[in-house]
PDB file of N, CA and C in Angstrom:
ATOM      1  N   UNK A   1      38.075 -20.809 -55.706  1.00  0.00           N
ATOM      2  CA  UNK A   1      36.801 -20.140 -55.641  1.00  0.00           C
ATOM      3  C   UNK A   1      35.739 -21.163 -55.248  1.00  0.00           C
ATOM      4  N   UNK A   2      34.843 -20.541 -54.216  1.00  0.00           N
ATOM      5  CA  UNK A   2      33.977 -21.681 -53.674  1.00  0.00           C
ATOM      6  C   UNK A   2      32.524 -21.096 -54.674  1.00  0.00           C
ATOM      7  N   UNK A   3      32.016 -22.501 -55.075  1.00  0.00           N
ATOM      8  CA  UNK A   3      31.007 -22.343 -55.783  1.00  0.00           C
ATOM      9  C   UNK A   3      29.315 -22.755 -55.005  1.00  0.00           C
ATOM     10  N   UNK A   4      28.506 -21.823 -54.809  1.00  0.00           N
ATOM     11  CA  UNK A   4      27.372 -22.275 -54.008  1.00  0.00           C
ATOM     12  C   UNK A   4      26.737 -23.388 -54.764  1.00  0.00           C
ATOM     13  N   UNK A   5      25.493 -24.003 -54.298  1.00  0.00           N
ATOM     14  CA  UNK A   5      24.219 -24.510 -54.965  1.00  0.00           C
ATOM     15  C   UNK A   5      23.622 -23.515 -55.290  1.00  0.00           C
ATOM     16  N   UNK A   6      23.035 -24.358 -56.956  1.00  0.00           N
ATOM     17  CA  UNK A   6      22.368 -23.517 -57.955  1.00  0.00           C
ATOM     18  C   UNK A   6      21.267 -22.950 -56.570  1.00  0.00           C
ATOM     19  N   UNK A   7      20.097 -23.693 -56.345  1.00  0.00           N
ATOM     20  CA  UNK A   7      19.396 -23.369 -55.302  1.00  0.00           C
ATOM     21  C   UNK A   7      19.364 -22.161 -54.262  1.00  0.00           C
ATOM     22  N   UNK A   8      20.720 -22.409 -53.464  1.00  0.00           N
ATOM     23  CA  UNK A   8      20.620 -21.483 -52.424  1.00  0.00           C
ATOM     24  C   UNK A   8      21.331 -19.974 -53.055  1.00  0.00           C
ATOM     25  N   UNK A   9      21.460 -20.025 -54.293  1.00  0.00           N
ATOM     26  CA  UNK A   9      22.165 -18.627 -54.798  1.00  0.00           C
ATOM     27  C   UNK A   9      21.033 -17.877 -54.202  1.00  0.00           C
ATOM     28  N   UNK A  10      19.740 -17.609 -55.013  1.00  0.00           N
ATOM     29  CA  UNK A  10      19.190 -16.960 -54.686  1.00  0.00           C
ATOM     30  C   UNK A  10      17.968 -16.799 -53.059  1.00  0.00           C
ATOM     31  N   UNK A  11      18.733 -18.070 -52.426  1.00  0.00           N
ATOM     32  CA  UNK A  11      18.323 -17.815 -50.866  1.00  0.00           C
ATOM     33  C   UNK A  11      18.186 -16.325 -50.045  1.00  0.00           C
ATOM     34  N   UNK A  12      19.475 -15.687 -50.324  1.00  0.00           N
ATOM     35  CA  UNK A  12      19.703 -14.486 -49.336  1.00  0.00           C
ATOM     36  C   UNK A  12      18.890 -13.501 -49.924  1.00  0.00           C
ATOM     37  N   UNK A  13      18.719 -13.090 -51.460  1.00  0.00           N
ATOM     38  CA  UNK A  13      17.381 -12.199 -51.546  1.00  0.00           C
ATOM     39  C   UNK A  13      16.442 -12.538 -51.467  1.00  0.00           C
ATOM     40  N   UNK A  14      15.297 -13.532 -51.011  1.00  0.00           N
ATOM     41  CA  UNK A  14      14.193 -13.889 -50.712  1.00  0.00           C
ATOM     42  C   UNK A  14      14.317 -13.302 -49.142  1.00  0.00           C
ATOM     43  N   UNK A  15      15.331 -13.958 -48.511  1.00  0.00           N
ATOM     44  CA  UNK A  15      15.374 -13.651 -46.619  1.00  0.00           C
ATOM     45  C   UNK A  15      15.351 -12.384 -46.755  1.00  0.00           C
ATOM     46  N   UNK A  16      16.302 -11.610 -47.583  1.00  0.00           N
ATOM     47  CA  UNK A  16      15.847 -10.170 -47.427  1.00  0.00           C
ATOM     48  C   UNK A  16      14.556  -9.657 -47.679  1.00  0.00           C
ATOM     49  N   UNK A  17      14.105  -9.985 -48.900  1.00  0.00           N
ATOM     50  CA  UNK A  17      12.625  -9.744 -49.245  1.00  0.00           C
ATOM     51  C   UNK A  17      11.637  -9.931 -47.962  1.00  0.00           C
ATOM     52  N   UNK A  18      12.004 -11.194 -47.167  1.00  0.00           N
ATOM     53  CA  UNK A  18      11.048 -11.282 -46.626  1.00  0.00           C
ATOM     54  C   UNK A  18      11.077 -10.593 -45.035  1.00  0.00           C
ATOM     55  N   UNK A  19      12.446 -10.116 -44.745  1.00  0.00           N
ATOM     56  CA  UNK A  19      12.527  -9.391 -43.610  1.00  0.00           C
ATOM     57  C   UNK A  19      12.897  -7.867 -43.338  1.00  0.00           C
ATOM     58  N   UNK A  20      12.682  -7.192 -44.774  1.00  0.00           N
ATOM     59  CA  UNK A  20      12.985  -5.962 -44.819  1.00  0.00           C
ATOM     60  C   UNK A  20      11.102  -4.966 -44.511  1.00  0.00           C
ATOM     61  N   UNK A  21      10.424  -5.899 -44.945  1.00  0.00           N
ATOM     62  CA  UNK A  21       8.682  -5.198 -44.613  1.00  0.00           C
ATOM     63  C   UNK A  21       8.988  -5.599 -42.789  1.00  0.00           C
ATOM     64  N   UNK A  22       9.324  -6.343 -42.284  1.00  0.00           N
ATOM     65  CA  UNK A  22       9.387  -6.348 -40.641  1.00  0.00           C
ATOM     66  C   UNK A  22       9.908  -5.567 -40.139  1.00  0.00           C
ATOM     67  N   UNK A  23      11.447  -5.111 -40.826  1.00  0.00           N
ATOM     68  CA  UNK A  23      12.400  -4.442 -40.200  1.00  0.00           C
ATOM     69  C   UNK A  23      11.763  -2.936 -40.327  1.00  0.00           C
ATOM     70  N   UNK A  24      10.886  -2.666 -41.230  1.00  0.00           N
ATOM     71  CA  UNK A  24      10.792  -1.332 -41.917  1.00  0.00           C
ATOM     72  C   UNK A  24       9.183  -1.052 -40.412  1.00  0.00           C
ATOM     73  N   UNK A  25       8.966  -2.394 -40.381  1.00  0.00           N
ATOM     74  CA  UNK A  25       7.601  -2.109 -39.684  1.00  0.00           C
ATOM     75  C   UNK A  25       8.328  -1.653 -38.005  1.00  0.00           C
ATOM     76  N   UNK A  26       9.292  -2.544 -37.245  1.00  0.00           N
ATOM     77  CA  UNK A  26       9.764  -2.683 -36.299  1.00  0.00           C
ATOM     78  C   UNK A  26      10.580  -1.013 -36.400  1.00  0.00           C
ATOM     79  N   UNK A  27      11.055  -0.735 -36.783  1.00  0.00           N
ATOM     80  CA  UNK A  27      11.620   0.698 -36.930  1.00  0.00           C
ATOM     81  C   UNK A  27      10.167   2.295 -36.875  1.00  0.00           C
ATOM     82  N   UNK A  28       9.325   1.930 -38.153  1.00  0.00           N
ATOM     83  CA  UNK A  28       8.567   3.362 -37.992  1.00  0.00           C
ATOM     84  C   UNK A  28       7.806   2.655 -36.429  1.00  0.00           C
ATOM     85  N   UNK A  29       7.661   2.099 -35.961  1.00  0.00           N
ATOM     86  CA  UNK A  29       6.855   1.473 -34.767  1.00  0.00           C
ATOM     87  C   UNK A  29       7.577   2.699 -33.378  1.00  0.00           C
ATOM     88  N   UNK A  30       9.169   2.323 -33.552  1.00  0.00           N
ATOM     89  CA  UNK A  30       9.974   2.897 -32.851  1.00  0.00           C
ATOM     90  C   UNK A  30       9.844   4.360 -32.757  1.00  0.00           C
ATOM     91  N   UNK A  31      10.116   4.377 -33.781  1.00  0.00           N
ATOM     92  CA  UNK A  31       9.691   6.381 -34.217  1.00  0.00           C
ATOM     93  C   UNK A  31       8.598   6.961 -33.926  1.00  0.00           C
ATOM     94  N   UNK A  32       7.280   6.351 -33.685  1.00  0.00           N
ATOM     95  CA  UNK A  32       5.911   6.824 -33.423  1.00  0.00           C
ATOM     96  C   UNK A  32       5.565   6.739 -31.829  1.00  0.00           C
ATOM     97  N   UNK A  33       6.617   5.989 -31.459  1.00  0.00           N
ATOM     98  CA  UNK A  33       6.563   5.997 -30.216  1.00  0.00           C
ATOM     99  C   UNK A  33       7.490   6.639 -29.204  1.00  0.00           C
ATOM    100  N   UNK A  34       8.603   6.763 -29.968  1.00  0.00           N
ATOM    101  CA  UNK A  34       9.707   7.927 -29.334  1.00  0.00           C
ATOM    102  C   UNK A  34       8.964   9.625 -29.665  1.00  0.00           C
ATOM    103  N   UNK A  35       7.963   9.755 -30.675  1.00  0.00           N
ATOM    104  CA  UNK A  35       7.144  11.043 -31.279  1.00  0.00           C
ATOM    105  C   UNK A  35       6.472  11.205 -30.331  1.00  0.00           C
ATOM    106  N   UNK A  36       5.523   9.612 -29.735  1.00  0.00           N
ATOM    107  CA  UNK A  36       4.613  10.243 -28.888  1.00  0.00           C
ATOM    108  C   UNK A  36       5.127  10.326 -27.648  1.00  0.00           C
ATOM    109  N   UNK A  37       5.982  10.081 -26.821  1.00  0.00           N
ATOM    110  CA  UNK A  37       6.884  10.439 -26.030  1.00  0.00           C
ATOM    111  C   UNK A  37       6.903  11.855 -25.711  1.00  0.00           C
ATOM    112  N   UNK A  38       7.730  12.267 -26.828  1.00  0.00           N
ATOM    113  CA  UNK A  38       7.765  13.685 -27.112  1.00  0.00           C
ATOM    114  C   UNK A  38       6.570  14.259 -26.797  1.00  0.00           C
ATOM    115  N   UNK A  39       5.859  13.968 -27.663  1.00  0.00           N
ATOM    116  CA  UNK A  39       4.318  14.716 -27.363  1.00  0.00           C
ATOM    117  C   UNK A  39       3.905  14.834 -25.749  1.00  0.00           C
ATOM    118  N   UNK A  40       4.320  13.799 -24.890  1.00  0.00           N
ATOM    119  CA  UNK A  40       3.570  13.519 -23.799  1.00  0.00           C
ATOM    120  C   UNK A  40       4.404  13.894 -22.927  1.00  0.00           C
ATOM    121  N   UNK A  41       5.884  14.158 -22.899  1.00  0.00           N
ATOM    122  CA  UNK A  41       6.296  15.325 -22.139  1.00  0.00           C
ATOM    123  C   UNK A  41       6.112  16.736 -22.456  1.00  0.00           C
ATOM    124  N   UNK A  42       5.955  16.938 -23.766  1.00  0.00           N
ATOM    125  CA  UNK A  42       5.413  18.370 -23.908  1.00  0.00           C
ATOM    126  C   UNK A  42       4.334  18.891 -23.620  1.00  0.00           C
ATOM    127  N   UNK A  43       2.844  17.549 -23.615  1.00  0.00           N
ATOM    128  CA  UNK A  43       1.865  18.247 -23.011  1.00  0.00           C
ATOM    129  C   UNK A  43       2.059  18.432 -21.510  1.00  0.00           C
ATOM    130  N   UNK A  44       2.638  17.474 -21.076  1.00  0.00           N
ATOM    131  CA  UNK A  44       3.142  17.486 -19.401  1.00  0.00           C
ATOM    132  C   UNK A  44       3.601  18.909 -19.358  1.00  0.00           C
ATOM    133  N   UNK A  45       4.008  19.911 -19.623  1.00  0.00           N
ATOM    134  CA  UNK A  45       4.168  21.125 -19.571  1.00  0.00           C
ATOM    135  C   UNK A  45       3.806  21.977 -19.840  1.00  0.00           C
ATOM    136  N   UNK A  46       3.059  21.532 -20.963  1.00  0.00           N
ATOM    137  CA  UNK A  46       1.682  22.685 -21.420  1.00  0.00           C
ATOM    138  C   UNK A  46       0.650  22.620 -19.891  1.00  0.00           C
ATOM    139  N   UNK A  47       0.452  21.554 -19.436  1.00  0.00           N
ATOM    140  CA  UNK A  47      -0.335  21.218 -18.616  1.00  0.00           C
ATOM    141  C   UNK A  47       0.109  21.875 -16.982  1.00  0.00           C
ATOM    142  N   UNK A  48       0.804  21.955 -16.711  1.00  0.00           N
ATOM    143  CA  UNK A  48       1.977  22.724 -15.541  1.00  0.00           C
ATOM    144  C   UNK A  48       1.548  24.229 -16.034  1.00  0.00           C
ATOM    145  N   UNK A  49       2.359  24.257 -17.354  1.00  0.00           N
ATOM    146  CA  UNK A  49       2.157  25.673 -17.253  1.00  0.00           C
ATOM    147  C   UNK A  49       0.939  26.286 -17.106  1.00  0.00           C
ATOM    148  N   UNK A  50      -0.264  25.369 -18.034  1.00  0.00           N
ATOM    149  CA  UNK A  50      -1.924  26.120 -17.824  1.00  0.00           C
ATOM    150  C   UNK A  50      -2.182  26.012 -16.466  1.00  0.00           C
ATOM    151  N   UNK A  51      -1.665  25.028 -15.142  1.00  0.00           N
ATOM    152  CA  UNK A  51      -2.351  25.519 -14.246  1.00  0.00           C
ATOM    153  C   UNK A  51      -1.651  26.359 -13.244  1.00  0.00           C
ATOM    154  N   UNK A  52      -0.242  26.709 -13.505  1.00  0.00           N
ATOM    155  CA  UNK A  52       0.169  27.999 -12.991  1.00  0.00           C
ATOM    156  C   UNK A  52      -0.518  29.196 -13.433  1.00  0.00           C
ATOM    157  N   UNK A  53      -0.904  29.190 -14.972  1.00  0.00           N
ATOM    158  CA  UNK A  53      -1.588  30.395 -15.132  1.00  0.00           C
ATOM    159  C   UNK A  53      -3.211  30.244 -14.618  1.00  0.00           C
ATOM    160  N   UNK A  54      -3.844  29.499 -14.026  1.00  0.00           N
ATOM    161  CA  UNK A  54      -5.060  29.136 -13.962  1.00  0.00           C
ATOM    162  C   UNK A  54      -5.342  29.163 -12.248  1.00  0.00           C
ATOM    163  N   UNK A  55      -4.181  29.290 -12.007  1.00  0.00           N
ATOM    164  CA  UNK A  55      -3.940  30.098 -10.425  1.00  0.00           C
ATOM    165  C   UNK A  55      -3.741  31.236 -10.356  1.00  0.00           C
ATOM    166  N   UNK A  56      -3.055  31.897 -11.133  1.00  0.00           N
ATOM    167  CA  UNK A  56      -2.938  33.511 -11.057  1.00  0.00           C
ATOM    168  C   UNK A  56      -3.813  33.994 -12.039  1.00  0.00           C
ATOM    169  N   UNK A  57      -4.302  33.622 -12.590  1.00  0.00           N
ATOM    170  CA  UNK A  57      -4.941  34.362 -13.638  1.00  0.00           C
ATOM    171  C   UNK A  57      -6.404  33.522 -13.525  1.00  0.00           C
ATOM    172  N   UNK A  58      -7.170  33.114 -14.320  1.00  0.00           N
ATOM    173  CA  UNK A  58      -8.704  32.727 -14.515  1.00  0.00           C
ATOM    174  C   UNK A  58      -8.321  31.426 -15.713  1.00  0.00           C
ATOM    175  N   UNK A  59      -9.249  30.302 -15.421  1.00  0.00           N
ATOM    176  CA  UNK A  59      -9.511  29.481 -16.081  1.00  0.00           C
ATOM    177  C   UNK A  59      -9.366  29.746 -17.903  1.00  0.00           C
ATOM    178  N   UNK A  60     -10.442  30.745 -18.193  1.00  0.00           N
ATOM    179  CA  UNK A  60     -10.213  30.615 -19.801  1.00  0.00           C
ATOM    180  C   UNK A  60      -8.996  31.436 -20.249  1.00  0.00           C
ATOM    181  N   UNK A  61      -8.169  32.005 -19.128  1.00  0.00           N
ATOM    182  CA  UNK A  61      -7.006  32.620 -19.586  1.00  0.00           C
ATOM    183  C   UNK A  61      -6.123  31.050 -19.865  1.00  0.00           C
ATOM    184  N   UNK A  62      -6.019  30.331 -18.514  1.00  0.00           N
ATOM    185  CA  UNK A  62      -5.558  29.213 -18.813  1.00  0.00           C
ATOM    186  C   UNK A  62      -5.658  28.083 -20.209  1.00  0.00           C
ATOM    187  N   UNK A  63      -6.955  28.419 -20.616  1.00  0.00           N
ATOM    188  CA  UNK A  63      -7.300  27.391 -22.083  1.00  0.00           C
ATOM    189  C   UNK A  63      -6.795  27.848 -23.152  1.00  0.00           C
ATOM    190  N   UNK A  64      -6.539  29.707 -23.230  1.00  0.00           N
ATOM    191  CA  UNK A  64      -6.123  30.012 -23.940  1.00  0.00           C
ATOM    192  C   UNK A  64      -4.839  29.853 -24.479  1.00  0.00           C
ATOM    193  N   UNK A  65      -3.912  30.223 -23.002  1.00  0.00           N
ATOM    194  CA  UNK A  65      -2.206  29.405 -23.160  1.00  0.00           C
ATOM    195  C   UNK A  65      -2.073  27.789 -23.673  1.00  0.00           C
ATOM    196  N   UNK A  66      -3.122  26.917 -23.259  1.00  0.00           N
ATOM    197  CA  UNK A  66      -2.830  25.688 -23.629  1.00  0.00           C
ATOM    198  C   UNK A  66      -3.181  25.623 -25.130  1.00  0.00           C
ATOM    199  N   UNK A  67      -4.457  26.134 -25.471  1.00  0.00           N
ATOM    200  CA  UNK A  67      -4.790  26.235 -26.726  1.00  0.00           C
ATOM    201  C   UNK A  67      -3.657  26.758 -27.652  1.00  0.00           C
ATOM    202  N   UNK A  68      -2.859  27.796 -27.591  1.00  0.00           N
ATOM    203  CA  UNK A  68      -1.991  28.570 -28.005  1.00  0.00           C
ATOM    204  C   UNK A  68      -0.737  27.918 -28.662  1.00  0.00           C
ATOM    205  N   UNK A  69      -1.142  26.662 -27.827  1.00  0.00           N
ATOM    206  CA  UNK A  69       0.634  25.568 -27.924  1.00  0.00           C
ATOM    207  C   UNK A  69       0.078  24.436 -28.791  1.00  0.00           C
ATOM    208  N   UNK A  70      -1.730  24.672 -29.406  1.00  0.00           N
ATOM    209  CA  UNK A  70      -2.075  23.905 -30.258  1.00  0.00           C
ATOM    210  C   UNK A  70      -2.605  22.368 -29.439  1.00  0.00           C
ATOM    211  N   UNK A  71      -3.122  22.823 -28.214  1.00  0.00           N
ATOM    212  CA  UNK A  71      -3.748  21.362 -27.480  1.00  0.00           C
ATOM    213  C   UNK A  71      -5.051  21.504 -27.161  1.00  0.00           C
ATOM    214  N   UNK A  72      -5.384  20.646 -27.044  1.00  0.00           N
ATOM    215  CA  UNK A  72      -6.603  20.371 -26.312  1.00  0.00           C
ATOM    216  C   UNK A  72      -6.620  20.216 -24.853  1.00  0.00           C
ATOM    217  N   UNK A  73      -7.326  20.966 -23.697  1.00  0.00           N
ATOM    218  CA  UNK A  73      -7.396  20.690 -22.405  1.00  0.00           C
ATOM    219  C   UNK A  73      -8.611  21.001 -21.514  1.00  0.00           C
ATOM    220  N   UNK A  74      -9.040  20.798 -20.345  1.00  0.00           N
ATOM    221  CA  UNK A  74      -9.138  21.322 -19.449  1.00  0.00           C
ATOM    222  C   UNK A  74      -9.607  21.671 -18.031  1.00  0.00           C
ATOM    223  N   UNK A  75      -9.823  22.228 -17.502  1.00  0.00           N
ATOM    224  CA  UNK A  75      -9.984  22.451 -16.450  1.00  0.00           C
ATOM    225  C   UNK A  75     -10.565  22.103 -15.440  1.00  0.00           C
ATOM    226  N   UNK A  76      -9.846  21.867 -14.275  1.00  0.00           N
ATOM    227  CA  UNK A  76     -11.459  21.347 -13.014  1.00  0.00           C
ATOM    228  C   UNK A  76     -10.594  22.113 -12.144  1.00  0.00           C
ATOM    229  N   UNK A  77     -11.452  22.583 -11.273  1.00  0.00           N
ATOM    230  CA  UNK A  77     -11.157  23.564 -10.236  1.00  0.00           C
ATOM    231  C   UNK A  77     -12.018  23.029  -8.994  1.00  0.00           C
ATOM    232  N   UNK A  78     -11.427  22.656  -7.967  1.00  0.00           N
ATOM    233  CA  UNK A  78     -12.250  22.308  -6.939  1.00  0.00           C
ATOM    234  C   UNK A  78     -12.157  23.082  -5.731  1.00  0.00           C
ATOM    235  N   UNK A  79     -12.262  23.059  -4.553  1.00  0.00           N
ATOM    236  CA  UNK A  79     -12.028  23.948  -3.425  1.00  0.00           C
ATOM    237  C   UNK A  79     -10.513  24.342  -2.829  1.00  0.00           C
ATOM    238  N   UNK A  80      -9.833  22.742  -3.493  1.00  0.00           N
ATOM    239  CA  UNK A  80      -8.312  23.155  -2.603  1.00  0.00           C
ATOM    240  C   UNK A  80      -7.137  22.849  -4.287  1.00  0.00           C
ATOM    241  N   UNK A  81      -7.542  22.515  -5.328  1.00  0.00           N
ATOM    242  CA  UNK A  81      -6.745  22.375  -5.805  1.00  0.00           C
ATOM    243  C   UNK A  81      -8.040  22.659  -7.825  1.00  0.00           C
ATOM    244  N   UNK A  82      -6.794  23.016  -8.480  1.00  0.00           N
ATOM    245  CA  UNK A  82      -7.188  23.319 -10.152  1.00  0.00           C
ATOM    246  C   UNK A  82      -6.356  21.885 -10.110  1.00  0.00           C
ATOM    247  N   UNK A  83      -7.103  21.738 -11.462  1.00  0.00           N
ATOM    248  CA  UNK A  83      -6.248  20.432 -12.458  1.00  0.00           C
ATOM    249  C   UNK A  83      -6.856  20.890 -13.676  1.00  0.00           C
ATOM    250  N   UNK A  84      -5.187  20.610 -14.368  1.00  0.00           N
ATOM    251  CA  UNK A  84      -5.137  20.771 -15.999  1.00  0.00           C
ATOM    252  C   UNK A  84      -4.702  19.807 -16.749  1.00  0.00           C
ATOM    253  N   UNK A  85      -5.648  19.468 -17.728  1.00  0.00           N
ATOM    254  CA  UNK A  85      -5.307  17.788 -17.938  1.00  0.00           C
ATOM    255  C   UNK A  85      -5.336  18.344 -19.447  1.00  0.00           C
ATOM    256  N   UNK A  86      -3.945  17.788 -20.357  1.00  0.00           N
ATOM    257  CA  UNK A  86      -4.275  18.096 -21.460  1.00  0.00           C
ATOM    258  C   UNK A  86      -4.298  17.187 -22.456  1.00  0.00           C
ATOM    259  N   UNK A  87      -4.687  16.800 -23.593  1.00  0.00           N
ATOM    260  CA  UNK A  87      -4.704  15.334 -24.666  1.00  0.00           C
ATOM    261  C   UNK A  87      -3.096  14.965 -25.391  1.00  0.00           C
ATOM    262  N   UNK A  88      -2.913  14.084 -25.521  1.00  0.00           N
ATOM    263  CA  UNK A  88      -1.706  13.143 -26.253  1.00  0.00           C
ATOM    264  C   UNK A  88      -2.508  12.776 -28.020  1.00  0.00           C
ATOM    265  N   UNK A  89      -1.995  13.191 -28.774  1.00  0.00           N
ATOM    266  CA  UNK A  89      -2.921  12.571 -29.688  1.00  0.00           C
ATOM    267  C   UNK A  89      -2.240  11.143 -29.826  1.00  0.00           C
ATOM    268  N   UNK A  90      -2.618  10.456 -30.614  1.00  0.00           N
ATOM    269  CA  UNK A  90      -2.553   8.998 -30.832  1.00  0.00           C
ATOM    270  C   UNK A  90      -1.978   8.935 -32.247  1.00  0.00           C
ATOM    271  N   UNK A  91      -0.872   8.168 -32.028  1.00  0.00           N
ATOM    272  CA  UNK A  91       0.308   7.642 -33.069  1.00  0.00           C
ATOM    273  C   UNK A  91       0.512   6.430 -33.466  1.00  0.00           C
ATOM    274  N   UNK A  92       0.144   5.985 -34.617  1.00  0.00           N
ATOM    275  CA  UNK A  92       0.517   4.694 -35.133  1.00  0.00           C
ATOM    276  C   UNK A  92      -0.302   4.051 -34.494  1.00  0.00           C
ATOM    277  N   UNK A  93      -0.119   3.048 -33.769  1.00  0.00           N
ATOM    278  CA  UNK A  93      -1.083   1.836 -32.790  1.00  0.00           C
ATOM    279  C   UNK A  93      -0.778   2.343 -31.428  1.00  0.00           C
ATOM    280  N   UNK A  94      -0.224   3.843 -30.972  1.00  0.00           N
ATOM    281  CA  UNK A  94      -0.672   4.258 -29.597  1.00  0.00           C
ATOM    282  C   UNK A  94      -1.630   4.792 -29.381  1.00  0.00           C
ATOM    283  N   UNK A  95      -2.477   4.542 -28.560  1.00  0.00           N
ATOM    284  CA  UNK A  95      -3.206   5.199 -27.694  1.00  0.00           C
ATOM    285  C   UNK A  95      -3.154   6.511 -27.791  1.00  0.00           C
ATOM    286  N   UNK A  96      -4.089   7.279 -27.920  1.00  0.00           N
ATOM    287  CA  UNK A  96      -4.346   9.182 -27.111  1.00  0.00           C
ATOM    288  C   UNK A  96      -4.067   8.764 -25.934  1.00  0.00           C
ATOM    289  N   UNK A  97      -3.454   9.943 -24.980  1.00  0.00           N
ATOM    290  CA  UNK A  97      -3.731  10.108 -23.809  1.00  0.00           C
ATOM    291  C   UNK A  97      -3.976  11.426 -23.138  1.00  0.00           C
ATOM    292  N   UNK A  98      -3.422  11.377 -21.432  1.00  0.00           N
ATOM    293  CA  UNK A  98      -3.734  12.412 -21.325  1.00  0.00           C
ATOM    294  C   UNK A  98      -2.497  12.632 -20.228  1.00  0.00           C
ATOM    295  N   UNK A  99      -2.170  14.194 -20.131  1.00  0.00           N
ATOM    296  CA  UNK A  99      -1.501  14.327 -19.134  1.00  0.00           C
ATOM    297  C   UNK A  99      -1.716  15.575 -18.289  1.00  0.00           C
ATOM    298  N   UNK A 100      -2.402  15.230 -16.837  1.00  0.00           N
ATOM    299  CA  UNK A 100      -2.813  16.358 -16.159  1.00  0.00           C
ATOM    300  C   UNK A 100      -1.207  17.155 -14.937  1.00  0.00           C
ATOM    301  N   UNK A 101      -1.800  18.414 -14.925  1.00  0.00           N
ATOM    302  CA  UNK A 101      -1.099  18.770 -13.894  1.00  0.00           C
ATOM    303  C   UNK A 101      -1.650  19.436 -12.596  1.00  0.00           C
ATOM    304  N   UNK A 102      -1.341  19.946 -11.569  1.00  0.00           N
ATOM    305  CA  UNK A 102      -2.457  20.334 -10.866  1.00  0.00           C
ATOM    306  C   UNK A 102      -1.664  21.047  -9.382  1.00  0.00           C
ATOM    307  N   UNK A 103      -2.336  22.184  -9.042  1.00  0.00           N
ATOM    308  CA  UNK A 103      -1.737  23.996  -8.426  1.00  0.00           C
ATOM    309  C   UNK A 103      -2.849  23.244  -7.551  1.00  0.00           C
ATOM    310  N   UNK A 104      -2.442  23.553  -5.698  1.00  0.00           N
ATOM    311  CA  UNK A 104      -2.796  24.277  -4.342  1.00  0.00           C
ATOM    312  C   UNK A 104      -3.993  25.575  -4.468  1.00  0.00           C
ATOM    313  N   UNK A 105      -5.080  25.787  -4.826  1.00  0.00           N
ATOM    314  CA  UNK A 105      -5.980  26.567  -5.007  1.00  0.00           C
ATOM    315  C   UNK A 105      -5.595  27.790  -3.670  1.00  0.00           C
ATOM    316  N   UNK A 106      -5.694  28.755  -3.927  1.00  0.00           N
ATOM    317  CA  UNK A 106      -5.275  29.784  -3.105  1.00  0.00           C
ATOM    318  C   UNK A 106      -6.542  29.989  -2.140  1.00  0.00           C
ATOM    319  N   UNK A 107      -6.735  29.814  -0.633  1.00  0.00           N
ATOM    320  CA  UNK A 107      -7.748  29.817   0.286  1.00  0.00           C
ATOM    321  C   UNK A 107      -8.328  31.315  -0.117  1.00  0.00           C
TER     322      UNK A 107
END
């Protein structure tokens, strides 16, 4: 039987102690950012979809569908093209953002 130093017995729970608050930080870090991911392809489609409806239908019909999916967005309509830009909320130490989409305005 191999016998350690008195000393380093209790080495390996200190290293743990001291790298389990990193590991725990380096992990939810991961998760808030794979969340907002998520989030930011889903508004990417909330955003598609409000300006398909914002071509066939009218602008506050459009806010309403985006609103509906629980976002914030909206609208600019110019001569040849709508854009629907909708918000990312902000996770952990990310950033809000935004993600627009944007329809051929019908002449």
């Amino acid at each position: 039987m191999v016998r350690s130093a008195p000393q380093a017995r209790g080495s390996v729970s200190v290293e743990f102690a001291l790298t389990l608050p990193a590991v725990v930080l380096v992990l939810a870090w991961s998760l808030a950012a794979v969340a907002w991911g998520l989030d930011a392809a889903q508004a990417q489609r909330t955003a598609a979809e409000g300006a398909r409806v914002a071509l066939t239908e009218s602008d506050a019909r459009a806010l309403e569908v985006v609103r509906s999916r629980g976002r914030e967005a909206r609208v600019v309509r110019t001569d040849q093209v709508i854009t629907v830009c909708v918000s990312v909320p902000a996770r952990l130490l990310l950033p809000t953002g935004e993600r627009c989409a944007w329809a051929w305005a019908r002449p």
